[in-house]
N, C-alpha and C. Protein backbone atom coordinates (compact mmCIF):
# COMPACT_ATOMS: atom_id res chain seq x y z
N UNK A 1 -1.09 13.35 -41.87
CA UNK A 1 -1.42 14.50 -42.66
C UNK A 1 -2.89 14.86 -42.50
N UNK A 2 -3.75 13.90 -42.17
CA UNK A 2 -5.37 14.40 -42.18
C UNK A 2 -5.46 15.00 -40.95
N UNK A 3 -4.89 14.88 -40.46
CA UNK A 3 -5.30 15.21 -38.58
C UNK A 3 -4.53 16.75 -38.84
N UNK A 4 -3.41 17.29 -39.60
CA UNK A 4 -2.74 18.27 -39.47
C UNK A 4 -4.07 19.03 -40.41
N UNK A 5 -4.22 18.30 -41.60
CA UNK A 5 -5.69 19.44 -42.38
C UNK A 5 -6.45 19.35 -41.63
N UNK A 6 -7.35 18.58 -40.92
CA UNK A 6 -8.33 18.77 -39.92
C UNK A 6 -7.97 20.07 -38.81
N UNK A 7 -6.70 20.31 -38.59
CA UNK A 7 -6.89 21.19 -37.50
C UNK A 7 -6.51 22.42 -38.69
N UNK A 8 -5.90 22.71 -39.76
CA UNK A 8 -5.17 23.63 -40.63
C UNK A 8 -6.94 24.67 -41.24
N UNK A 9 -8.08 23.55 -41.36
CA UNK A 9 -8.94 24.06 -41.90
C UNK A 9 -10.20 23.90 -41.15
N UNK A 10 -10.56 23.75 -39.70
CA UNK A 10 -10.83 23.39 -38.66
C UNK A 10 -12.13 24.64 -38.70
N UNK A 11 -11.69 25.66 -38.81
CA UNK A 11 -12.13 27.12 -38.73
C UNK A 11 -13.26 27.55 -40.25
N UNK A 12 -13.28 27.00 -40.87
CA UNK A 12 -14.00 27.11 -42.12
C UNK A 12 -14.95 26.43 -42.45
N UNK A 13 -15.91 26.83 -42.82
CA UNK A 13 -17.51 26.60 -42.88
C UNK A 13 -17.89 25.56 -43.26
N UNK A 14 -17.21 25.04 -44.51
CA UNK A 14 -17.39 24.14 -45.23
C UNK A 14 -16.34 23.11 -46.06
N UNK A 15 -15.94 22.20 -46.07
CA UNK A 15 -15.15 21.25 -46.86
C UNK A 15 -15.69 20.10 -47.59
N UNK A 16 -15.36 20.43 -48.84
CA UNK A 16 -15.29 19.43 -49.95
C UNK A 16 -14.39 18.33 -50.14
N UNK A 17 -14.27 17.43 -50.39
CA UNK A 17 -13.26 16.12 -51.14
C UNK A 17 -13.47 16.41 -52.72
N UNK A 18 -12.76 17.10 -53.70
CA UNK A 18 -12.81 16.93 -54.87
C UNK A 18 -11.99 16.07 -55.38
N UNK A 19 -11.52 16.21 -56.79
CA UNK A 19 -10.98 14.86 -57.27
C UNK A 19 -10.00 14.44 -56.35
N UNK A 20 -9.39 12.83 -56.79
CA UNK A 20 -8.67 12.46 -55.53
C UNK A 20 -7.16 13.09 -55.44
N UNK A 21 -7.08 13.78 -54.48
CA UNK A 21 -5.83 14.39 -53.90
C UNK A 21 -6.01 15.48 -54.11
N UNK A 22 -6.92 16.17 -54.31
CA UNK A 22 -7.35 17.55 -54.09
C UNK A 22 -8.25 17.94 -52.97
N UNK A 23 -8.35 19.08 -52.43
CA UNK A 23 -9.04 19.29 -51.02
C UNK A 23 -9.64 20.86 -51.64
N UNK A 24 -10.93 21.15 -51.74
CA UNK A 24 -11.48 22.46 -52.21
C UNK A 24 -12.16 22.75 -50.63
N UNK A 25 -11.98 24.05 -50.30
CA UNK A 25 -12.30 24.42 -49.35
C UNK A 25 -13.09 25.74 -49.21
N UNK A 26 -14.29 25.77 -48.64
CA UNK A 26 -15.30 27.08 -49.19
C UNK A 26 -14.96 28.08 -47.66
N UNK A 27 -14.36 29.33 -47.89
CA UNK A 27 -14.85 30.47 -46.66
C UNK A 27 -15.26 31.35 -47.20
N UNK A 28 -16.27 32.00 -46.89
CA UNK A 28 -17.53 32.78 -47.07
C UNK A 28 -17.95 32.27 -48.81
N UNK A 29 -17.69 33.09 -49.46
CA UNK A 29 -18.06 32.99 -50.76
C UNK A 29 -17.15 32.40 -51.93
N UNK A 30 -15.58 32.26 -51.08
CA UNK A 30 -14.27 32.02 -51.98
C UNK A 30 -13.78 30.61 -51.76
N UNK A 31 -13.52 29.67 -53.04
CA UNK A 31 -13.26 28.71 -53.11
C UNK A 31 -11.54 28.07 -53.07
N UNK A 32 -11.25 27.72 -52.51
CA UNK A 32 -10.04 26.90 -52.73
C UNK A 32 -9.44 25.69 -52.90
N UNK A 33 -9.01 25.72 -54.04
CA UNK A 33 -8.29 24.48 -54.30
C UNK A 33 -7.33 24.30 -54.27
N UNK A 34 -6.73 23.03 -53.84
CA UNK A 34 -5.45 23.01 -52.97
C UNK A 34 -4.59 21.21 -53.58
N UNK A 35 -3.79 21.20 -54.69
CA UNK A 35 -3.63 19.92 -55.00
C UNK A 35 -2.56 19.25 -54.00
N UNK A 36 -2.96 18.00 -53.24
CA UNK A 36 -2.41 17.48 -52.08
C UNK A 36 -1.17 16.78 -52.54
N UNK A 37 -1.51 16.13 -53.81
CA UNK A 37 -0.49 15.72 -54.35
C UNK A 37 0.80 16.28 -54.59
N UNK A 38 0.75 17.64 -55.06
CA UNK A 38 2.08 18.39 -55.50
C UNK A 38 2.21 19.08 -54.05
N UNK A 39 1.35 19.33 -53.30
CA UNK A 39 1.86 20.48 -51.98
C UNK A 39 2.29 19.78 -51.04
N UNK A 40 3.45 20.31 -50.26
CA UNK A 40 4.24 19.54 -48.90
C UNK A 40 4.12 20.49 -48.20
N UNK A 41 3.06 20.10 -46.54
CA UNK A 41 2.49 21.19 -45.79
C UNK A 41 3.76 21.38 -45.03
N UNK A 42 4.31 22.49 -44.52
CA UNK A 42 5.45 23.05 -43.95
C UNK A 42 5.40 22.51 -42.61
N UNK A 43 6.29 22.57 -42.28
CA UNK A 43 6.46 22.26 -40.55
C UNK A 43 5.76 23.78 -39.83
N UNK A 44 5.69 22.94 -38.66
CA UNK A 44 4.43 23.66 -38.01
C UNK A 44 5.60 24.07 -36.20
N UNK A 45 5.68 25.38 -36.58
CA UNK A 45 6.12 25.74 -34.87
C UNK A 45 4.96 25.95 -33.97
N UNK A 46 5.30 25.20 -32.76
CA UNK A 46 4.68 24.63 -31.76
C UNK A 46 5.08 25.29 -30.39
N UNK A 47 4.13 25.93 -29.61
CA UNK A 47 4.74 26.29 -28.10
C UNK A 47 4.38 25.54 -27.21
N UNK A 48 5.61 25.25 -26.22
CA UNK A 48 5.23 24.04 -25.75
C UNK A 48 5.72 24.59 -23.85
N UNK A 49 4.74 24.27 -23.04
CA UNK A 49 5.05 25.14 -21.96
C UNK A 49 4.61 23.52 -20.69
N UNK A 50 4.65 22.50 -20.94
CA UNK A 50 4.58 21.67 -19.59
C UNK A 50 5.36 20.37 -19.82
N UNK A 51 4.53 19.55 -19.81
CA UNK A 51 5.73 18.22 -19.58
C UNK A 51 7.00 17.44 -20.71
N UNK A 52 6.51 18.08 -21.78
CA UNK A 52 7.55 18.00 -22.93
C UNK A 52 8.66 19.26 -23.23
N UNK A 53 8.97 19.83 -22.31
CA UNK A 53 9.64 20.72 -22.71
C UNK A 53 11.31 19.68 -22.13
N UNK A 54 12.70 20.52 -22.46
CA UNK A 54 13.71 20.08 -22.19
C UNK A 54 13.76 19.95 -20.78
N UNK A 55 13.98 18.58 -20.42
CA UNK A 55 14.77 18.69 -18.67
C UNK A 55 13.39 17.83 -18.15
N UNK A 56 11.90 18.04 -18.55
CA UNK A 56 10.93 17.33 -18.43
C UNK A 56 10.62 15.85 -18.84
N UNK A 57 9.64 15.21 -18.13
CA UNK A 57 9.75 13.77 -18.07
C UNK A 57 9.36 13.41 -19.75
N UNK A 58 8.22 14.16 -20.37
CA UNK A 58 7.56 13.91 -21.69
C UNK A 58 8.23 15.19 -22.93
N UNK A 59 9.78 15.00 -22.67
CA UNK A 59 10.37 15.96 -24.05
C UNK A 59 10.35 14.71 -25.04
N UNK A 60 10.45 13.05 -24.65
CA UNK A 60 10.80 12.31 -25.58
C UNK A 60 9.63 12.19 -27.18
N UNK A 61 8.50 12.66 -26.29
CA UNK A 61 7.32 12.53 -26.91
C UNK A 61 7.55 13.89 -27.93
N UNK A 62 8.65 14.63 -28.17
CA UNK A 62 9.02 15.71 -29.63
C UNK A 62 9.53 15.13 -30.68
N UNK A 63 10.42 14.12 -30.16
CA UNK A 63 11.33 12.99 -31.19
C UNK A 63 12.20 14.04 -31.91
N UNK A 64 12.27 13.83 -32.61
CA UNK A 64 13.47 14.86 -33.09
C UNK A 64 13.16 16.06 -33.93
N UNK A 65 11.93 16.98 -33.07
CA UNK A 65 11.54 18.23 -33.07
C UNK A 65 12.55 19.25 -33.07
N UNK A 66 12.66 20.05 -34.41
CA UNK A 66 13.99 20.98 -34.04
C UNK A 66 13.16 22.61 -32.84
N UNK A 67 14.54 22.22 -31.63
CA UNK A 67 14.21 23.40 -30.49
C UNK A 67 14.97 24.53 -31.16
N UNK A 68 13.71 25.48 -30.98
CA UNK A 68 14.05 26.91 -32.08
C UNK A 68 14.73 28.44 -30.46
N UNK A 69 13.53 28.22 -29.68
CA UNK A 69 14.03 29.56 -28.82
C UNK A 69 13.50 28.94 -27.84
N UNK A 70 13.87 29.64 -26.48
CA UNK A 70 12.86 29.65 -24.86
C UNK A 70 12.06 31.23 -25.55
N UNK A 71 10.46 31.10 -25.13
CA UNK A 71 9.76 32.24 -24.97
C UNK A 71 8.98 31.91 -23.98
N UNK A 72 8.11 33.04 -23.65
CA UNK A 72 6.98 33.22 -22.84
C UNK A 72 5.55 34.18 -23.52
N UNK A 73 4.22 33.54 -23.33
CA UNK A 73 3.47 34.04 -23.54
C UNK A 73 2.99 35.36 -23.20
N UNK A 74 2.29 36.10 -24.14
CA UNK A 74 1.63 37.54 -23.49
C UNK A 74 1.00 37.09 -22.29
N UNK A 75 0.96 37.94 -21.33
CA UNK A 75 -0.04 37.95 -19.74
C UNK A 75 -1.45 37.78 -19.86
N UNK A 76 -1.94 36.69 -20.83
CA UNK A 76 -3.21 36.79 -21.02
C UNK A 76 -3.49 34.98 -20.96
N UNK A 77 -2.71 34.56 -19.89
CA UNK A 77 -3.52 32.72 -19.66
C UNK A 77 -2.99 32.55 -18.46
N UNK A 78 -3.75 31.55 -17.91
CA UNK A 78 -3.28 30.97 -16.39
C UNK A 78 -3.07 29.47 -16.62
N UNK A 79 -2.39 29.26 -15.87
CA UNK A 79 -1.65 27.99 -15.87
C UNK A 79 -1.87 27.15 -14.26
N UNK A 80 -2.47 25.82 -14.69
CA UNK A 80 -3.13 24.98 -13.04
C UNK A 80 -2.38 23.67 -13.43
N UNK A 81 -2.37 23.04 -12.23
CA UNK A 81 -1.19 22.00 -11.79
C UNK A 81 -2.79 20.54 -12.19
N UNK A 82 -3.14 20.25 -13.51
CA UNK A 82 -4.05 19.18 -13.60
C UNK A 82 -3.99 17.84 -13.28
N UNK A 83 -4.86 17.04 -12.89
CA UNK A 83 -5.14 15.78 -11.98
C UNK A 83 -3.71 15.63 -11.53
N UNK A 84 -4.03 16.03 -10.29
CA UNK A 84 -2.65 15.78 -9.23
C UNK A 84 -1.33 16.39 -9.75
N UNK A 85 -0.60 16.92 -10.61
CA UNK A 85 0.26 17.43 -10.89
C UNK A 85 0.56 16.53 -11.99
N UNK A 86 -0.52 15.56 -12.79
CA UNK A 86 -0.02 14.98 -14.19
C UNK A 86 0.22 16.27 -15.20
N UNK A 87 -0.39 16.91 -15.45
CA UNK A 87 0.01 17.85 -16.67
C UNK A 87 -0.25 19.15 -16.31
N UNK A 88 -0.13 19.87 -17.11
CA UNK A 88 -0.51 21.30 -16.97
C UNK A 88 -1.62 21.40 -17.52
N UNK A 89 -2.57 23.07 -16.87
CA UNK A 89 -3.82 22.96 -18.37
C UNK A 89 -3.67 24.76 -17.96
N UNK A 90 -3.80 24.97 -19.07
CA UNK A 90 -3.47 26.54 -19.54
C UNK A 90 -4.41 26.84 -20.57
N UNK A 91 -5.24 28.40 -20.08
CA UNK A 91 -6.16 28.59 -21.30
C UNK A 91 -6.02 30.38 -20.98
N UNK A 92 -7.03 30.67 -21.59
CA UNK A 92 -6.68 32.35 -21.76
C UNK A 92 -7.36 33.07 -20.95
N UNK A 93 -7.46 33.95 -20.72
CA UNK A 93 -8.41 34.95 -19.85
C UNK A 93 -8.65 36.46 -20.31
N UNK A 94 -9.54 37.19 -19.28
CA UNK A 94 -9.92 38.46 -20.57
C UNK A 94 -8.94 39.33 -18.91
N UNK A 95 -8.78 38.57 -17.68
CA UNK A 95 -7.92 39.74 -17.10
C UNK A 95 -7.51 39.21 -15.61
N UNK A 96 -6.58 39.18 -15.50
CA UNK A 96 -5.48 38.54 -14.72
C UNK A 96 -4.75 37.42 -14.70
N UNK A 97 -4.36 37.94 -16.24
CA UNK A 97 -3.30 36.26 -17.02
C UNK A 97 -2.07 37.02 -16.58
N UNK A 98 -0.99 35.96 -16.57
CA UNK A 98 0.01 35.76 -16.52
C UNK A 98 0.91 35.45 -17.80
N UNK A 99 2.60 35.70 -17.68
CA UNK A 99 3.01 35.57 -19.20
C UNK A 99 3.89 34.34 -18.58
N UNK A 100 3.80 33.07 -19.28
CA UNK A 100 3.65 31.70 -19.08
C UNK A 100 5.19 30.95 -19.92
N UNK A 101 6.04 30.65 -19.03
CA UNK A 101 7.12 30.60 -19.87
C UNK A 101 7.13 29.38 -20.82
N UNK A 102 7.99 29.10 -21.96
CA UNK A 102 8.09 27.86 -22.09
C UNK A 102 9.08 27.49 -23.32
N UNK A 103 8.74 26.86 -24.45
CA UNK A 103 9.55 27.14 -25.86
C UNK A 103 8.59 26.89 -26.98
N UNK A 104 9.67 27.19 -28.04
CA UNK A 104 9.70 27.22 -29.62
C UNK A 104 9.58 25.76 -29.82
N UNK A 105 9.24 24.65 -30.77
CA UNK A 105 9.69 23.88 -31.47
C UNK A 105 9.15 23.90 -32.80
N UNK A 106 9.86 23.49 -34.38
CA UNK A 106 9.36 23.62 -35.09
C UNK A 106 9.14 21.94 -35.45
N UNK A 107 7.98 21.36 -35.77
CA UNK A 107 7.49 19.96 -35.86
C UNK A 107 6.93 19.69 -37.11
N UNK A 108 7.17 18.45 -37.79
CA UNK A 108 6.91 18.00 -38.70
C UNK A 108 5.01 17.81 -38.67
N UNK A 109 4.40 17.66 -40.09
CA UNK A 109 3.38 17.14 -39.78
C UNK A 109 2.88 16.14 -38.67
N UNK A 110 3.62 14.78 -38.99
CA UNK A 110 4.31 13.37 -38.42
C UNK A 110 4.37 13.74 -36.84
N UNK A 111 5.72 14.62 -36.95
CA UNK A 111 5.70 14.60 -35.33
C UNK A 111 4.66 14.85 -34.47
N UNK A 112 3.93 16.32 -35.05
CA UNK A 112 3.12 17.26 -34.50
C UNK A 112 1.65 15.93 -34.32
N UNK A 113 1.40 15.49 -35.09
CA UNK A 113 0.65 14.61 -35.44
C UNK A 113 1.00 13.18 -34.23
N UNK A 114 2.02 13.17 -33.85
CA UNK A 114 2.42 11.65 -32.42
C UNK A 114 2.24 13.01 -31.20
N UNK A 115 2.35 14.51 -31.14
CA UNK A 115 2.16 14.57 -30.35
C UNK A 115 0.87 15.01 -29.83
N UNK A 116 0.25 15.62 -30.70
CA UNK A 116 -1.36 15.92 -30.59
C UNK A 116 -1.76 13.92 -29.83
N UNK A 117 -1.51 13.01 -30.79
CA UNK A 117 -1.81 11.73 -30.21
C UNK A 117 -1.90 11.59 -28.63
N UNK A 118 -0.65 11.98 -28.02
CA UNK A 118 -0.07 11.60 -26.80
C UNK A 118 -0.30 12.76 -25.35
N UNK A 119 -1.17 13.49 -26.08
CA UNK A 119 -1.93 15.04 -25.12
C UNK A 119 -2.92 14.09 -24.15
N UNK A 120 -3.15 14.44 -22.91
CA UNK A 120 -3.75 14.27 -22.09
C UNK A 120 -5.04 14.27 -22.85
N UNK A 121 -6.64 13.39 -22.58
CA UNK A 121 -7.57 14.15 -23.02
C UNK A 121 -8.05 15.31 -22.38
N UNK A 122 -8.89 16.00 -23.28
CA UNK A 122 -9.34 17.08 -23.27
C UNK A 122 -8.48 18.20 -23.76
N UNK A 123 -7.41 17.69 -24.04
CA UNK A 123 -6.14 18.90 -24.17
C UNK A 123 -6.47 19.21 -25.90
N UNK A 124 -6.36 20.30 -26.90
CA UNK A 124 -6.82 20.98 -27.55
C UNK A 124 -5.84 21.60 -28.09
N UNK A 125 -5.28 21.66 -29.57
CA UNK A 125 -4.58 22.74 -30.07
C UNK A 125 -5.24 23.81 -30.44
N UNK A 126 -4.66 25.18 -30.32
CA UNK A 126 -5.05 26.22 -30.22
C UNK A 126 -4.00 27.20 -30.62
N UNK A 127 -4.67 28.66 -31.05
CA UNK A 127 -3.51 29.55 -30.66
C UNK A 127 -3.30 30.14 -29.79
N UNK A 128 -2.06 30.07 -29.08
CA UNK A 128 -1.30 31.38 -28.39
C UNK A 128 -0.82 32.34 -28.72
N UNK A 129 -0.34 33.72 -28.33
CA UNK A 129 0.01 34.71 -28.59
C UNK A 129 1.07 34.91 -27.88
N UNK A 130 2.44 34.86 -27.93
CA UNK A 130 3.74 34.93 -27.44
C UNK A 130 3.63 36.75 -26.91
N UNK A 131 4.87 36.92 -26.02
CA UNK A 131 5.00 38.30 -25.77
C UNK A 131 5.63 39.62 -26.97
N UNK A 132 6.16 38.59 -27.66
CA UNK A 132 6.96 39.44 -29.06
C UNK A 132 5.59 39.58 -30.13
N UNK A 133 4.25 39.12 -30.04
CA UNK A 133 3.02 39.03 -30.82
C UNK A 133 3.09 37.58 -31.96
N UNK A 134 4.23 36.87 -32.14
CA UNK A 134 4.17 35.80 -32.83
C UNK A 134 2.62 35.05 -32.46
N UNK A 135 2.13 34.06 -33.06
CA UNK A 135 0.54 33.61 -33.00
C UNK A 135 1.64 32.03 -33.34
N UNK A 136 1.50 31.14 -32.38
CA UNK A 136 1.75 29.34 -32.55
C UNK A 136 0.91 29.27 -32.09
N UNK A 137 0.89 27.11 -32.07
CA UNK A 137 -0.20 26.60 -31.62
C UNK A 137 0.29 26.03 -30.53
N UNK A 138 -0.21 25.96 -29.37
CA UNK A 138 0.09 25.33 -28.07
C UNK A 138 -1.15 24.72 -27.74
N UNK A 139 -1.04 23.74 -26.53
CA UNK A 139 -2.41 22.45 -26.50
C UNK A 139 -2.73 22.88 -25.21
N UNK A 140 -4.12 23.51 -25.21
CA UNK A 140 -4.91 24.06 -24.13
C UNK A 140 -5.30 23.24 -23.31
N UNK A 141 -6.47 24.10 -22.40
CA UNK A 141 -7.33 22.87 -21.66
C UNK A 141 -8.69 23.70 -21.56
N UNK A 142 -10.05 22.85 -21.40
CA UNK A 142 -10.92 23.64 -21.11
C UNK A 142 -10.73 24.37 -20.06
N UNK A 143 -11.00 25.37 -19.66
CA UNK A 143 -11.35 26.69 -18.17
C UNK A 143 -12.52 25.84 -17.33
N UNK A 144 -13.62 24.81 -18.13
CA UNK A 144 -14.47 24.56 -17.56
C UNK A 144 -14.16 23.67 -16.47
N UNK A 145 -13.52 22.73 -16.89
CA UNK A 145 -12.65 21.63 -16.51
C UNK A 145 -12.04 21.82 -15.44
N UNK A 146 -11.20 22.90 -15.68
CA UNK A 146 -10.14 23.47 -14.34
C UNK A 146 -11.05 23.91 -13.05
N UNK A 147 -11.93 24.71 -13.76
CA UNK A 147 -12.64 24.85 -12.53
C UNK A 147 -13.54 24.20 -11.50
N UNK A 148 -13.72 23.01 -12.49
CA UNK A 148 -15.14 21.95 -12.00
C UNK A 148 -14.31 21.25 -10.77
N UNK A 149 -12.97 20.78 -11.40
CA UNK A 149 -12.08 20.68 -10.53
C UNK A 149 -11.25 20.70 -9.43
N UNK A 150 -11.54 21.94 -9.75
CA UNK A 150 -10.67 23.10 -8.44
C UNK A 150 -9.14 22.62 -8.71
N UNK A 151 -8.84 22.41 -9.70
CA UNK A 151 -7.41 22.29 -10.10
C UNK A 151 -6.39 23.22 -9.17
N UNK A 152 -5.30 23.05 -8.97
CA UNK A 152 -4.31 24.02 -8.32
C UNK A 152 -4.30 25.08 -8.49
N UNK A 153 -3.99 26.34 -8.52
CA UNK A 153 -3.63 27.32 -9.76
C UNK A 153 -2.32 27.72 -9.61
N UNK A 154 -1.48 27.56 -10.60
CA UNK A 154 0.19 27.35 -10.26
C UNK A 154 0.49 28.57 -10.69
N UNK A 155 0.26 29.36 -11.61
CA UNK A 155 0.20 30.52 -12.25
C UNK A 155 1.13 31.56 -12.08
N UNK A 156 1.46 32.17 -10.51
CA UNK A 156 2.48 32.61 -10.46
C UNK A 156 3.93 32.00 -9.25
N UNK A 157 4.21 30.71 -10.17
CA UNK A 157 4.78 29.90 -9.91
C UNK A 157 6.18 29.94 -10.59
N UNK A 158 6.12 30.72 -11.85
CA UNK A 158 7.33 30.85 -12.99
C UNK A 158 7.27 29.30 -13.55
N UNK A 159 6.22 28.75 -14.19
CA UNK A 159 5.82 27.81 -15.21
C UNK A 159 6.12 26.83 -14.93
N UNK A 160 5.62 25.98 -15.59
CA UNK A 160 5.45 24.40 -14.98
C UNK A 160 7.07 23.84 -14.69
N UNK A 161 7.80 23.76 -15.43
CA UNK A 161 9.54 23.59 -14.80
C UNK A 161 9.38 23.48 -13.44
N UNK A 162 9.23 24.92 -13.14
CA UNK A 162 9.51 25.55 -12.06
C UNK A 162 8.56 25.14 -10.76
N UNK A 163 7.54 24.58 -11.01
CA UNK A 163 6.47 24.63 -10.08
C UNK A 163 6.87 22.78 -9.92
N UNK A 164 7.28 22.26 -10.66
CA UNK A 164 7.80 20.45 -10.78
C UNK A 164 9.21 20.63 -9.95
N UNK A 165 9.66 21.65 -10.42
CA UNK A 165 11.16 21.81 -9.30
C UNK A 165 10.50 21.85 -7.98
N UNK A 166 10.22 22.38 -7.21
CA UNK A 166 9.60 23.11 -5.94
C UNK A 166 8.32 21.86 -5.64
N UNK A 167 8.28 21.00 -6.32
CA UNK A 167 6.88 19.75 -6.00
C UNK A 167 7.67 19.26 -4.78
């Protein structure tokens, strides 16, 4: 659960610990209090576009993640084949992204929480922007990284599946 508030309030200026099991949280001028005790944080849908998807070597690492849809991202990220074809790393661009296929899952704190664990380092939750405009979180990679690299660029490959089929 701390690792899911750490990323839930990640974005905000300031955090308090008030009494115990309460979490007060300051953005700009407005305070929130939030009792941890009575609140059960919702499951969290997750887009998931490389080695954990169905048919892939790391789906085990969802555990019993309920699979909601197949989507694909808006044309605004590229997708590179990272250290040797271990993972994918996908981040955004301001112009010549690609729309990046992959899926839905909706994940427990718990789960979401073993799989953030089990991300390559450097890998990063973030948001994506699906092609229908939905906003999930999918696990990036730095751009810096890829490039220092010279990572592959698999991109218009029709998504990591597809580019692991054709290896």
């Amino acid at each position: 659960m701390a690792l899911a508030l750490k990323l839930l309030y990640a974005k905000h200026s300031k955090q308090n610990k008030g009494d115990r099991g309460h979490l007060t949280v300051q953005k700009s001028t407005i305070f929130y209090r939030v009792d941890m005790t009575q609140t059960a944080i919702a499951a969290k849908r997750v887009f998931i576009c490389g080695s954990a998807l169905r048919g892939q070597p790391d789906n085990s690492n969802l555990g019993e993640a309920k699979f909601i849809r197949e989507a694909k991202t808006r044309p605004i990220y590229r997708l590179h084949s990272a250290e040797n074809g271990w993972h994918p790393a996908i981040y955004e661009v301001a112009a010549s992204g690609v729309s990046i296929p992959g899926e839905v899952y909706e994940l427990t704190p718990e789960q979401f929480e073993k799989l953030a664990a089990g991300e390559p380092p450097y890998m990063y939750p973030s948001d994506v922007v699906l092609e229908d405009g939905e906003v999930l979180t999918a696990f990036l990679y730095p751009r810096e990284l890829v490039e220092k690299y010279k990572w592959l660029d698999i991109s218009d490959r029709g998504g990591w599946a597809a580019y692991k089929a054709g290896s």
